[in-house]
C-alpha atoms as a PDB file:
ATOM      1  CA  UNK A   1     -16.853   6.997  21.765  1.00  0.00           C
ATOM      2  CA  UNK A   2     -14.090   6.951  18.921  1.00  0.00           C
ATOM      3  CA  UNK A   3     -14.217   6.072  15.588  1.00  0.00           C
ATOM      4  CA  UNK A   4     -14.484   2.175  14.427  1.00  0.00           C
ATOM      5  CA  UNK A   5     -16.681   1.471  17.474  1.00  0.00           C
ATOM      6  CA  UNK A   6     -19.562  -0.130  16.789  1.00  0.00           C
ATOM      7  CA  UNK A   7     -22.694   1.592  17.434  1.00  0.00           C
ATOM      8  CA  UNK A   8     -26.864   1.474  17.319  1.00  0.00           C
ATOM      9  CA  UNK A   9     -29.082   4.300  17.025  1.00  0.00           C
ATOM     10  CA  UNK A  10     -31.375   4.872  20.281  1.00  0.00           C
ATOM     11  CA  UNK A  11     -34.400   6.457  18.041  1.00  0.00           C
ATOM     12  CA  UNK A  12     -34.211   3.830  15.060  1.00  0.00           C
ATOM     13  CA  UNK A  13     -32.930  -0.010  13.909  1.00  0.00           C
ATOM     14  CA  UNK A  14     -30.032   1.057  12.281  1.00  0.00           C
ATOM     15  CA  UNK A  15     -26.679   0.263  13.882  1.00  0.00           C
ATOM     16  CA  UNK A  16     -23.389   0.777  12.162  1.00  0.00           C
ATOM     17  CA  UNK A  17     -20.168   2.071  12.971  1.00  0.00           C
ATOM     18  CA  UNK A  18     -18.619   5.153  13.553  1.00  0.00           C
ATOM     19  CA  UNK A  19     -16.459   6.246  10.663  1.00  0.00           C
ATOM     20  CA  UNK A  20     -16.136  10.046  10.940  1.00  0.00           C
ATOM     21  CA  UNK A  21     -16.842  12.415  14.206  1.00  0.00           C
ATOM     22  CA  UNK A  22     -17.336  16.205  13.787  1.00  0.00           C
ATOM     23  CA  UNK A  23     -17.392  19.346  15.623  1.00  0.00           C
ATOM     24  CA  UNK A  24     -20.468  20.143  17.251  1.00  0.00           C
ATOM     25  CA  UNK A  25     -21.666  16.624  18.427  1.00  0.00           C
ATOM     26  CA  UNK A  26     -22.088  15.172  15.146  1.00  0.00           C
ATOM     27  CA  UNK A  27     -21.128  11.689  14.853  1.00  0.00           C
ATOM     28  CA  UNK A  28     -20.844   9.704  11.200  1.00  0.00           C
ATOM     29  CA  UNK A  29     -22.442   6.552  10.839  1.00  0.00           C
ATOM     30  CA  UNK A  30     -21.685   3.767   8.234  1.00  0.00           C
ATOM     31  CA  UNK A  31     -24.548   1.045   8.346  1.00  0.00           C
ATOM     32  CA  UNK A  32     -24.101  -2.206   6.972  1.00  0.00           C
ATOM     33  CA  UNK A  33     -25.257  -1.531   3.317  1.00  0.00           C
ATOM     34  CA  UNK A  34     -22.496   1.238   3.170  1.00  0.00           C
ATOM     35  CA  UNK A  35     -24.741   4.283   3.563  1.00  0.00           C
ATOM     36  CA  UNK A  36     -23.869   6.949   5.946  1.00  0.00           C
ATOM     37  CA  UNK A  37     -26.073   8.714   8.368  1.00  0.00           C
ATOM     38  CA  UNK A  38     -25.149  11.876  10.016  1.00  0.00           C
ATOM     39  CA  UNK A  39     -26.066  11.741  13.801  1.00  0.00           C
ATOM     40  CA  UNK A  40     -25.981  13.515  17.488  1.00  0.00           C
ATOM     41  CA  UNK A  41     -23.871  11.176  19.504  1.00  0.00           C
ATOM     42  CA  UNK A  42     -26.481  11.752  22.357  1.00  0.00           C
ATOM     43  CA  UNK A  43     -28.569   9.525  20.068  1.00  0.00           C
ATOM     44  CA  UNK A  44     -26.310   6.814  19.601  1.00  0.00           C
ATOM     45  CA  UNK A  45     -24.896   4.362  21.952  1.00  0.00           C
ATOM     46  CA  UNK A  46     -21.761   2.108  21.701  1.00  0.00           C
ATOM     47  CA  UNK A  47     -22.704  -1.603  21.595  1.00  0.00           C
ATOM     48  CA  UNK A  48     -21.120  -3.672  24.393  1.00  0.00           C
ATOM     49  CA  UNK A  49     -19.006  -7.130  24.038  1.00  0.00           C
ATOM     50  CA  UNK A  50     -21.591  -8.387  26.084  1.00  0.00           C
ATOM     51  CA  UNK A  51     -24.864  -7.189  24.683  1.00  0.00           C
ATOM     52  CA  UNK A  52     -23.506  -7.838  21.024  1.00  0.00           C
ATOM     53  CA  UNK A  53     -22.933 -11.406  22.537  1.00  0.00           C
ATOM     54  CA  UNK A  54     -26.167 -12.296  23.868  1.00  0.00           C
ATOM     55  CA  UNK A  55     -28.601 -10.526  20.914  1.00  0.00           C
ATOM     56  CA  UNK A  56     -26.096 -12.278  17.756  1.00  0.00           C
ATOM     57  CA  UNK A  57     -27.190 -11.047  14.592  1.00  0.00           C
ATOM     58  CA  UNK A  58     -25.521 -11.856  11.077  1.00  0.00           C
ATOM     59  CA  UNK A  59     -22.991  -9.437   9.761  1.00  0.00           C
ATOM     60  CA  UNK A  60     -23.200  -8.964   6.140  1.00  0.00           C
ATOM     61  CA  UNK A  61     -20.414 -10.302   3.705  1.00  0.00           C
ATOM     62  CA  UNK A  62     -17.529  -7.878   3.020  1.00  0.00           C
ATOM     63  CA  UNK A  63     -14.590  -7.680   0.567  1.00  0.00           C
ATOM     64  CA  UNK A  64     -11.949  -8.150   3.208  1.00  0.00           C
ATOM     65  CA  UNK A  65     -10.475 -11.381   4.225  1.00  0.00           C
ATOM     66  CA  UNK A  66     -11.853 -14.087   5.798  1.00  0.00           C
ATOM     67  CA  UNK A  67     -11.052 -13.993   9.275  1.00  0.00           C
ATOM     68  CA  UNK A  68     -11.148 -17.587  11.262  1.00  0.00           C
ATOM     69  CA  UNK A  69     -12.532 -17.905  14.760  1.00  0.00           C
ATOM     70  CA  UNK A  70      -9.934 -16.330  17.050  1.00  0.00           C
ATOM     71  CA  UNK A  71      -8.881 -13.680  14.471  1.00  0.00           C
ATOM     72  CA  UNK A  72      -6.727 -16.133  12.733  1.00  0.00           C
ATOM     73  CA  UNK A  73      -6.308 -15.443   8.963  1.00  0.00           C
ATOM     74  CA  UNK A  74      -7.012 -18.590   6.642  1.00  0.00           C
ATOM     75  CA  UNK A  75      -4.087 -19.680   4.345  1.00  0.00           C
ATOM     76  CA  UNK A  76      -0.835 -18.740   3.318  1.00  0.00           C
ATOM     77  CA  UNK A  77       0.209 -15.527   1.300  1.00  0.00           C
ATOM     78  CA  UNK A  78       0.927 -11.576   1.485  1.00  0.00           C
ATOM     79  CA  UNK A  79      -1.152  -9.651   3.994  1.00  0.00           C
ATOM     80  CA  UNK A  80      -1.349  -5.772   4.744  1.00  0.00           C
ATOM     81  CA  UNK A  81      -1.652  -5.374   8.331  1.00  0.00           C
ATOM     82  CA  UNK A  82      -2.549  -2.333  10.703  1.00  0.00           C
ATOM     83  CA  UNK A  83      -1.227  -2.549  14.213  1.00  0.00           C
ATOM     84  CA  UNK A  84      -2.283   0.202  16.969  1.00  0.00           C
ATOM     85  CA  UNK A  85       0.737   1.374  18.324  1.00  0.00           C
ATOM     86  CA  UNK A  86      -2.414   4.038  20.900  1.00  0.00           C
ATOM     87  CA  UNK A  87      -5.418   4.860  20.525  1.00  0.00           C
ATOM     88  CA  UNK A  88      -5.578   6.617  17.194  1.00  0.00           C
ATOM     89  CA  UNK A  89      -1.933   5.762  15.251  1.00  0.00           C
ATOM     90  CA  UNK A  90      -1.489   2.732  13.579  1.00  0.00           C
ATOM     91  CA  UNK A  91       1.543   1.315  11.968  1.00  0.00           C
ATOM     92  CA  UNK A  92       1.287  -0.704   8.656  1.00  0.00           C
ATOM     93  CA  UNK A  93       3.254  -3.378   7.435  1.00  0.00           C
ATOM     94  CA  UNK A  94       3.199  -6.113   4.200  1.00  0.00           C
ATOM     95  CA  UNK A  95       3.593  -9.490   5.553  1.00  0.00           C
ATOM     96  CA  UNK A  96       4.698 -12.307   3.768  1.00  0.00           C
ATOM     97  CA  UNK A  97       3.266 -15.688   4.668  1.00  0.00           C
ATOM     98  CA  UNK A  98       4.429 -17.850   1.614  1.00  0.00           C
ATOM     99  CA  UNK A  99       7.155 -19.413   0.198  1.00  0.00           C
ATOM    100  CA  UNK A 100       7.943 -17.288  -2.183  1.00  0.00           C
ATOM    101  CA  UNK A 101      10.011 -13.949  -2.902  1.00  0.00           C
ATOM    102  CA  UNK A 102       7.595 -10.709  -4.296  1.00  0.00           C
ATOM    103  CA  UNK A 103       8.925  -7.738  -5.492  1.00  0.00           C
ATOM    104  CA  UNK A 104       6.311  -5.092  -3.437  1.00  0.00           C
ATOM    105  CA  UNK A 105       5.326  -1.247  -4.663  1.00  0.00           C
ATOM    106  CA  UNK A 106       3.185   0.528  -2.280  1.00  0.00           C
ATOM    107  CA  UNK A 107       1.957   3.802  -2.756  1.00  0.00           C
ATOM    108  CA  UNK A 108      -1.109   6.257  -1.909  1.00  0.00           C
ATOM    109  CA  UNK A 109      -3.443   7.559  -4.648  1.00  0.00           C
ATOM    110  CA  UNK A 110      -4.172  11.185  -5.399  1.00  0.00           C
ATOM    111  CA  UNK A 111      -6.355  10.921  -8.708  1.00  0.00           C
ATOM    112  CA  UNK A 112      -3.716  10.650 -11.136  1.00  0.00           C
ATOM    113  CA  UNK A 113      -0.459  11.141  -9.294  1.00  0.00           C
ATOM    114  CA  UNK A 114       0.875   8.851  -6.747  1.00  0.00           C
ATOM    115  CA  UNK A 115       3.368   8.932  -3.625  1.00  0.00           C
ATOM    116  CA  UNK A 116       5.172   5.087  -3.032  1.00  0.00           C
ATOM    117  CA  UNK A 117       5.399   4.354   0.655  1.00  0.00           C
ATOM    118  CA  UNK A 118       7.433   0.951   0.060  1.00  0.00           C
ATOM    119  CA  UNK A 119       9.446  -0.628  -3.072  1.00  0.00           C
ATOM    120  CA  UNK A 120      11.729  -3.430  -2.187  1.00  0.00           C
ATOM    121  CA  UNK A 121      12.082  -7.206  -2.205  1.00  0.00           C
ATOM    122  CA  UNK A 122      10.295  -9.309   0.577  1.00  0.00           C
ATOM    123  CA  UNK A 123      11.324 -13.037   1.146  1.00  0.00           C
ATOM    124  CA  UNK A 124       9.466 -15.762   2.878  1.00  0.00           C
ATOM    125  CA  UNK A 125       8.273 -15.422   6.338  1.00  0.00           C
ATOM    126  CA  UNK A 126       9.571 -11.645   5.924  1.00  0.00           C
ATOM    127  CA  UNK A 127       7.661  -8.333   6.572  1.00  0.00           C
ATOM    128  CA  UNK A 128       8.394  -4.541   6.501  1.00  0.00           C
ATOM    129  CA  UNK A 129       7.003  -1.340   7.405  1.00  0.00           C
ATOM    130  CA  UNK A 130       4.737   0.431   5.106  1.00  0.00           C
ATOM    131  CA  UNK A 131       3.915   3.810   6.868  1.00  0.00           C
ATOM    132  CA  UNK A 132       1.773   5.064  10.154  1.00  0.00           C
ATOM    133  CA  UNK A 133      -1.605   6.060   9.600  1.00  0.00           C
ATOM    134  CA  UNK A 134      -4.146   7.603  12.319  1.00  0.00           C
ATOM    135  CA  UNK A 135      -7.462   6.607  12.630  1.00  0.00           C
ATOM    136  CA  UNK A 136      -8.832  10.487  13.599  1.00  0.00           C
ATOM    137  CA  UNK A 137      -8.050  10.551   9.717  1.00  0.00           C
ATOM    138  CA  UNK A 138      -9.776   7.189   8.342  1.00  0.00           C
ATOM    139  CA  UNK A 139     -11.755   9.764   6.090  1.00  0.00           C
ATOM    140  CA  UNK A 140      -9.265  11.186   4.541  1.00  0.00           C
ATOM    141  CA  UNK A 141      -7.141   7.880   3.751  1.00  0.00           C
ATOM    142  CA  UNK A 142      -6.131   8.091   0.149  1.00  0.00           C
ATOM    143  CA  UNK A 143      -6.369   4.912  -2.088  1.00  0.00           C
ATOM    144  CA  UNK A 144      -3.995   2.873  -1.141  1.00  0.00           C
ATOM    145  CA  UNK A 145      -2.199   0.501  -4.321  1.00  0.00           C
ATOM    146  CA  UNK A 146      -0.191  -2.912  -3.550  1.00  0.00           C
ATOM    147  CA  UNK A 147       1.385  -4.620  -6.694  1.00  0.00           C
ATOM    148  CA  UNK A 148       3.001  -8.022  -5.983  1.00  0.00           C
ATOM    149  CA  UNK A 149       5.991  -9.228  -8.744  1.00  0.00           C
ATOM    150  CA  UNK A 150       6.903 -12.824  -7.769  1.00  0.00           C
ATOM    151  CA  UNK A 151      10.730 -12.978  -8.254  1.00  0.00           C
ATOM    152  CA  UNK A 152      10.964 -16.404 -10.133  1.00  0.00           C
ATOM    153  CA  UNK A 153      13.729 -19.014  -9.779  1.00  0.00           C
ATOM    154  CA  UNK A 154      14.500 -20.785 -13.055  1.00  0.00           C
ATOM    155  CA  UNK A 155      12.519 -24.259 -12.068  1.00  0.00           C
ATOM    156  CA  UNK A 156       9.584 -22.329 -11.038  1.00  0.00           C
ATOM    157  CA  UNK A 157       6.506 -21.611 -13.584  1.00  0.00           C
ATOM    158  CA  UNK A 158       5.814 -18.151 -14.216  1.00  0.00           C
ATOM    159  CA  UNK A 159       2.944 -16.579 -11.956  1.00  0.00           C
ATOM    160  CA  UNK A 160       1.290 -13.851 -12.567  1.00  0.00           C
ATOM    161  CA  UNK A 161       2.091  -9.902 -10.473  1.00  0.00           C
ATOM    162  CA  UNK A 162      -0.875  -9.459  -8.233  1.00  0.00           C
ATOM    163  CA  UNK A 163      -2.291  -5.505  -8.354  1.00  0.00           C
ATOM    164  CA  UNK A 164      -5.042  -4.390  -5.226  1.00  0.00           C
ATOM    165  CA  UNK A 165      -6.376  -0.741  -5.244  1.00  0.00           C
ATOM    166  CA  UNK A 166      -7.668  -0.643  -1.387  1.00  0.00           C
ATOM    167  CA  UNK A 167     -10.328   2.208  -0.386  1.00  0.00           C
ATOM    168  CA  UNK A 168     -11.452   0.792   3.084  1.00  0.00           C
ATOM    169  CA  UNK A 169     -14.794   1.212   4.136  1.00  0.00           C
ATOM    170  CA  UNK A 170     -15.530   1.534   7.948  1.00  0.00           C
ATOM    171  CA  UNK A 171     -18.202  -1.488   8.083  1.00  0.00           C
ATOM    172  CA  UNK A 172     -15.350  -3.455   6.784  1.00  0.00           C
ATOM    173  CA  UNK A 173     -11.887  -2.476   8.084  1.00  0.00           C
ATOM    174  CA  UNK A 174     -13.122  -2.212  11.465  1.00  0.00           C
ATOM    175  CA  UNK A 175     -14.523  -5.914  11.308  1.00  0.00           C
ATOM    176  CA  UNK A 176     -11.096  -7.287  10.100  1.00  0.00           C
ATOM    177  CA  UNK A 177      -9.435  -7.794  13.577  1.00  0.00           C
ATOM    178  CA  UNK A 178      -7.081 -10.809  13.999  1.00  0.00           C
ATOM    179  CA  UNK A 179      -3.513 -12.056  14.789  1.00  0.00           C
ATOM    180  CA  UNK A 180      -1.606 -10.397  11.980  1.00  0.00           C
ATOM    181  CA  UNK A 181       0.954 -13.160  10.254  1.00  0.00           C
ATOM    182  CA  UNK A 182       4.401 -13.214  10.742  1.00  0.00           C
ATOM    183  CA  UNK A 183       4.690 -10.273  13.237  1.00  0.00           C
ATOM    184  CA  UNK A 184       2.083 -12.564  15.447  1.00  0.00           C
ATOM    185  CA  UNK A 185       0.764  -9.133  16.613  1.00  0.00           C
ATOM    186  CA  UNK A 186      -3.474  -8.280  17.311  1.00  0.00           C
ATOM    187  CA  UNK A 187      -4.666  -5.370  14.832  1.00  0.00           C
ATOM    188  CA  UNK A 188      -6.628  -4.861  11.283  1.00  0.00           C
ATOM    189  CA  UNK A 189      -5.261  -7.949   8.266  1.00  0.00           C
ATOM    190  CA  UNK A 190      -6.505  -8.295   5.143  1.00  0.00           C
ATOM    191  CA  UNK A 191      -4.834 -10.945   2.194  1.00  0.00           C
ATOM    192  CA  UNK A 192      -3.811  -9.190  -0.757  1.00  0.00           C
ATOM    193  CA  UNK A 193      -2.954 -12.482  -2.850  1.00  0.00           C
ATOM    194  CA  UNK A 194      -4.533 -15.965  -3.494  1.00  0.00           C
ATOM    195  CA  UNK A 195      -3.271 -18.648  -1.410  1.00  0.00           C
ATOM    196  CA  UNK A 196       0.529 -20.229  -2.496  1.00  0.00           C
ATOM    197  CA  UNK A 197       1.720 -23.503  -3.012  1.00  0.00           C
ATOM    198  CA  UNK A 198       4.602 -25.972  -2.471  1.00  0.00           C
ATOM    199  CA  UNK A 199       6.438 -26.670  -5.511  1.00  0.00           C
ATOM    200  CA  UNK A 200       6.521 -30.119  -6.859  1.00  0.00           C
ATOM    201  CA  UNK A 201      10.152 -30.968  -7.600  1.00  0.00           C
ATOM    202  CA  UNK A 202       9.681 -33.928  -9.361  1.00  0.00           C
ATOM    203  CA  UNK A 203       7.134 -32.518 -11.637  1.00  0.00           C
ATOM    204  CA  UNK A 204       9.593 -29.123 -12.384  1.00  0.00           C
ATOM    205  CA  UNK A 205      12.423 -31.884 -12.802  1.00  0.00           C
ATOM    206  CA  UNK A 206      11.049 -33.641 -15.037  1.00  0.00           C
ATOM    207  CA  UNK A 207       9.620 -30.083 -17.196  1.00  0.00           C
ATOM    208  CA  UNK A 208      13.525 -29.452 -16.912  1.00  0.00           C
ATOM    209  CA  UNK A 209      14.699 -32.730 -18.795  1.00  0.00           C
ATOM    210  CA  UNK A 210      12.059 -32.655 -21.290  1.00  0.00           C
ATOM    211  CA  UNK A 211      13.687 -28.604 -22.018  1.00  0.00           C
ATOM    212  CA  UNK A 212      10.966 -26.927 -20.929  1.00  0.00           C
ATOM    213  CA  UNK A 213      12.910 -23.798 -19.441  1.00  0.00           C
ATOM    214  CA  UNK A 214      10.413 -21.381 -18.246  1.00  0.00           C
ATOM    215  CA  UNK A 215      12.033 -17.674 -19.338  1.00  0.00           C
ATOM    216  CA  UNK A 216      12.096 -14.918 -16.703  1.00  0.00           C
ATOM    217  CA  UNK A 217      10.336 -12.314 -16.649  1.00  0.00           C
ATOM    218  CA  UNK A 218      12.862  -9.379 -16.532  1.00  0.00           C
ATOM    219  CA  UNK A 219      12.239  -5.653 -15.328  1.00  0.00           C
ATOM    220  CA  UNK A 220      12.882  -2.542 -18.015  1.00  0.00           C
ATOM    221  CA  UNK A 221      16.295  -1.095 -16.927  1.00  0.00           C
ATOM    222  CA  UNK A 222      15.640   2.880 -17.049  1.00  0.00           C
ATOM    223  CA  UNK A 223      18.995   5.045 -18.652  1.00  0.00           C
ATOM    224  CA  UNK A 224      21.092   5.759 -15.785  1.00  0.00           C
ATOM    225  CA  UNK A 225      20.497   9.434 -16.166  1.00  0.00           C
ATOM    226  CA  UNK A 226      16.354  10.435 -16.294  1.00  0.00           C
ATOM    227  CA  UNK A 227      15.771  14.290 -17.781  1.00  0.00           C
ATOM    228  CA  UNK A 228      12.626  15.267 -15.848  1.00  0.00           C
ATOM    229  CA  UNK A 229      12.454  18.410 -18.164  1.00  0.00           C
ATOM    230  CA  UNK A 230       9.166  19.111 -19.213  1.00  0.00           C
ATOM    231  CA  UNK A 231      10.037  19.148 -22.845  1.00  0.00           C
ATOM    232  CA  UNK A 232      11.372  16.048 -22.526  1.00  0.00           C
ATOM    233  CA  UNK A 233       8.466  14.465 -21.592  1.00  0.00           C
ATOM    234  CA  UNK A 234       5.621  15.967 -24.139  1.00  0.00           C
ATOM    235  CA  UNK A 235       5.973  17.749 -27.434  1.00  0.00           C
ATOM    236  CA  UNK A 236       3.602  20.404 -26.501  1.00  0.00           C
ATOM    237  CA  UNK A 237       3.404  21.822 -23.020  1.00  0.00           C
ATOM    238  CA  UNK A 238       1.753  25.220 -23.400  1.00  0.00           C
ATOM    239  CA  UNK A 239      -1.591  24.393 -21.946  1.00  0.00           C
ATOM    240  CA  UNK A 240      -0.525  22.550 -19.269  1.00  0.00           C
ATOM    241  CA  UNK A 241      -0.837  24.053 -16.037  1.00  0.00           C
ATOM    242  CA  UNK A 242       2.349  24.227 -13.427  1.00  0.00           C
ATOM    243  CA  UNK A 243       0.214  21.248 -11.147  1.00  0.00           C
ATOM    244  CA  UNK A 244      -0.130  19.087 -13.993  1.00  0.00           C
ATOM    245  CA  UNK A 245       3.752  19.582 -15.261  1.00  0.00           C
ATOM    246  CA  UNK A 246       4.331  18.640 -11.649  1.00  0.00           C
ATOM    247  CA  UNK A 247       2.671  15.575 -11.664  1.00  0.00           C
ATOM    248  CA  UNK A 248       4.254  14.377 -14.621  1.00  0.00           C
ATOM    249  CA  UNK A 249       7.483  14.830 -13.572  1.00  0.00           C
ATOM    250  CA  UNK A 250       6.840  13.031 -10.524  1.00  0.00           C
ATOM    251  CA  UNK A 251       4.843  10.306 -11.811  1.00  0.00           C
ATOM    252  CA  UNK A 252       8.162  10.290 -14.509  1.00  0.00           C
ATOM    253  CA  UNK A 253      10.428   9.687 -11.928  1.00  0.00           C
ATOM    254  CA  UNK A 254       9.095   6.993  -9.676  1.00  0.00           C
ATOM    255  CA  UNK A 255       8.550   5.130 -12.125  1.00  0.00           C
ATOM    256  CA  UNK A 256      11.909   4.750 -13.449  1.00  0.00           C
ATOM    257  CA  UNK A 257      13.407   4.654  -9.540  1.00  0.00           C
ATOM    258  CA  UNK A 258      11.072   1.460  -8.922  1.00  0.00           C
ATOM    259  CA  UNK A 259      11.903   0.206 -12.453  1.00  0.00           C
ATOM    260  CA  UNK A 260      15.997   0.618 -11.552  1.00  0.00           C
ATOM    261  CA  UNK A 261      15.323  -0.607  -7.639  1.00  0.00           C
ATOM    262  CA  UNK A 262      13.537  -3.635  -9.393  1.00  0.00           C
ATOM    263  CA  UNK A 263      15.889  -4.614 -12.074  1.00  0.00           C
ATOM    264  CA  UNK A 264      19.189  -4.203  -9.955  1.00  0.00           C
ATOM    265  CA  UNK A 265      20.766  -0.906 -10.619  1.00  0.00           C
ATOM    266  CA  UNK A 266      22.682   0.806  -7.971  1.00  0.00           C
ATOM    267  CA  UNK A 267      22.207   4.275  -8.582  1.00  0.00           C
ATOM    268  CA  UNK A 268      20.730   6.183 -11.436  1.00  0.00           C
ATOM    269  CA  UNK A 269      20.647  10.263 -11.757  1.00  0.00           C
ATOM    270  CA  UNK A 270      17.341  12.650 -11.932  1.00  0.00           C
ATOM    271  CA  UNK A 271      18.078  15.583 -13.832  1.00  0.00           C
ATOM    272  CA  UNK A 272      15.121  18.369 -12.821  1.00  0.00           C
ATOM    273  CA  UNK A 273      16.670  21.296 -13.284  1.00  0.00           C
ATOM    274  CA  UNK A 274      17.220  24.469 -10.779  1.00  0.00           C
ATOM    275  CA  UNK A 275      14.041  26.542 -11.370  1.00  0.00           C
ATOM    276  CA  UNK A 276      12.463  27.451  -8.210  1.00  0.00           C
ATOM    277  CA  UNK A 277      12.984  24.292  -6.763  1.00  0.00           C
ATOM    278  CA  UNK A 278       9.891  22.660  -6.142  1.00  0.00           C
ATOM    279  CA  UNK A 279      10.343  19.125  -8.118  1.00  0.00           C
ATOM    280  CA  UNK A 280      13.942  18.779  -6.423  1.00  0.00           C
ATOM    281  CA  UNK A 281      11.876  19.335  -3.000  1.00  0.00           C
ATOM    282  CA  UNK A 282       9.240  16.397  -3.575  1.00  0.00           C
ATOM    283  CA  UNK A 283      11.806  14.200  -4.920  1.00  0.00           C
ATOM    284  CA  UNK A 284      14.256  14.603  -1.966  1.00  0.00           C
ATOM    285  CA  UNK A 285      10.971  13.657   0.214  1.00  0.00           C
ATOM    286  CA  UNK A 286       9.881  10.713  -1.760  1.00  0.00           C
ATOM    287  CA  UNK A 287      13.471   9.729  -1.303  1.00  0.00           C
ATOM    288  CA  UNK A 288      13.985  10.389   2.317  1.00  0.00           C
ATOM    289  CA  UNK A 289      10.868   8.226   2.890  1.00  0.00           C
ATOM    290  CA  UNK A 290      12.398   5.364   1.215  1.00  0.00           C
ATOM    291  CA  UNK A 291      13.731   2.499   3.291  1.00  0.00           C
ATOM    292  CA  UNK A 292      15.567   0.819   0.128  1.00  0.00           C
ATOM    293  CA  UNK A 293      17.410   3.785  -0.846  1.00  0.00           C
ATOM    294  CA  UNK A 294      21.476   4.027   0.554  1.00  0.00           C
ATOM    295  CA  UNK A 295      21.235   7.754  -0.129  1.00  0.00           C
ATOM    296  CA  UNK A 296      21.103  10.573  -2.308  1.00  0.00           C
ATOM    297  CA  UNK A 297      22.867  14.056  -2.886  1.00  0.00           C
ATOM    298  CA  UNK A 298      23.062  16.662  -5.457  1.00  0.00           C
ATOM    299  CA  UNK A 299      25.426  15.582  -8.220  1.00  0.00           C
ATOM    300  CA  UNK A 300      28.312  17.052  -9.285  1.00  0.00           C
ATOM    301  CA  UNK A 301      28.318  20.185 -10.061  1.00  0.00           C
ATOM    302  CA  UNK A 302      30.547  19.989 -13.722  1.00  0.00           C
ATOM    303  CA  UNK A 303      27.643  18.013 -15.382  1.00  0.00           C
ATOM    304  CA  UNK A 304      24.753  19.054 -14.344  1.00  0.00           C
ATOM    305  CA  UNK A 305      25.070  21.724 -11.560  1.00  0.00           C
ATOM    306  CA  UNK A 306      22.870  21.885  -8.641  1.00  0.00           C
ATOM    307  CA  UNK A 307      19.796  20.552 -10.713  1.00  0.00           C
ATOM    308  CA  UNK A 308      20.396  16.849 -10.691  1.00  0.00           C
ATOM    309  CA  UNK A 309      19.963  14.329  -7.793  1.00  0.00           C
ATOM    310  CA  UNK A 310      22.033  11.567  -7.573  1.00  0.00           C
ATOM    311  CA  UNK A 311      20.377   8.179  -6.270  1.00  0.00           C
ATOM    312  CA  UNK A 312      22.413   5.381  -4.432  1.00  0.00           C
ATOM    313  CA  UNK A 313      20.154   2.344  -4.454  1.00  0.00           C
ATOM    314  CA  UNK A 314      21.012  -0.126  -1.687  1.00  0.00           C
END
């Protein structure tokens, strides 16, 4: 019995399935509505291929993707997909379908401060690694957030970024089984953007003659040196706490690394100071985890000492 099977309750006409299992025998049900019930697995039993074949019964409508007979996903466009790699760890990856180039930022949520797993270009028919997750910790997932940029060529109209916020639900990630795109690999998919289109040549030709140049949208290019002092960042500090000062600093700096990774900059310095270390510690792990970054080292020590970070963007 492990979590995501699907279960019914021996005493009772609920069935769900299993989203959390304690110590003690306890097992954690989510039932179709959403609701969870807190049960002894001795009064629960897994439902078979078989039996779950023969008895039917509707499943109720989710948020997650349509998924085609055969776990085929319908229609072109970016998916998030979750292959096992055992029983429990799963690696996820952003899949690109379409015909288009995106821009992709993916990061987990902690209330207001956020860690970015991914931010680089994607092309057609690419995909990358996001991150591993295990499924012992489904509970404990943070929200995860996906923004899509289409990179736009000059004859192509301007389309809007696409932004999901993603806090799965048991009843429905566990449902979303199919052949992931791209990778052509069995696990958990879900479409994060609306389906894509060819472009129509002769239409955008003819927009061209007429003058109808579409103007592209541009990223903000950061300074090439960020000061991640605190009193650089807000007038008044005094009642902030250390966590909060923290979070601001952080929050401060990856969003000027994605800005410079998105609008082309090869490197660009963080100044946080020597202190007692701690911001230089999380940004050195945000960095390390990185796959779009060449490297990064403490800069030299004439300018700024030991309390800058120097970024190499690749």
């Amino acid at each position: 019995m492990n979590i995501g099977d699907k279960v019914r309750i021996l005493h009772g006409n609920e069935s769900g399935v299993i989203s959390k299992i304690s110590s003690g025998g306890m097992v954690e049900i989510e039932i179709e509505d959403g609701f969870r019930i807190p049960v002894h697995r001795r009064e629960v039993v897994v439902v078979s291929a078989v039996e779950k074949q023969y008895f039917g019964g509707a499943q109720a409508p989710s948020q997650t993707p349509s998924v085609l007979d055969g776990g085929t996903v319908s229609g072109e466009g970016v998916f998030l997909g979750y292959i096992p790699l055992n029983d429990k760890d799963h690696s996820i990856y952003i899949c690109n379908d379409s015909v288009r180039t995106y821009f992709v930022l993916v990061a987990d949520l902690f209330g207001e401060n956020c860690k970015t797993l991914l931010a680089n270009k994607i092309g057609p028919n690419g995909s990358m690694k996001v991150g591993e997750k295990s499924i012992a910790d489904f509970e404990e997932w943070p929200m995860l957030l996906v923004q899509l940029f289409p990179i736009h060529e000059k004859i192509e109209k301007q389309l809007p970024s696409i932004e999901r916020r993603i806090k799965f639900k048991a009843s429905s990630f566990f449902k979303s089984k199919g052949k992931i795109p791209v990778l052509g690999k069995n696990g958990y998919v879900f479409k994060l953007s609306e389906n894509t289109k060819e472009i129509n040549v002769q239409e955008l030709n003819a927009e061209l003659n007429e003058g109808k140049m579409v103007e592209q949208p541009t990223f903000k290019k950061p300074p090439r040196e960020i000061d991640l002092h605190i009193e650089k960042l807000v007038e008044d500090h005094s009642k902030m706490s250390n966590s909060e000062m923290l979070r601001l600093q952080l929050k401060t700096f990856e969003t000027n690394l994605n800005q410079a990774i998105a609008s082309g900059m090869d490197e660009i310095t963080f100044v946080h100071g020597i202190g007692n270390g701690v911001l230089r510690k999380e940004i050195h792990k945000i960095l390390s985890q990185m796959g779009n970054i060449k490297y990064f080292q403490d800069s030299q020590k004439d300018r700024f000492g030991y309390g800058a970070t120097l970024v190499r963007i690749s």
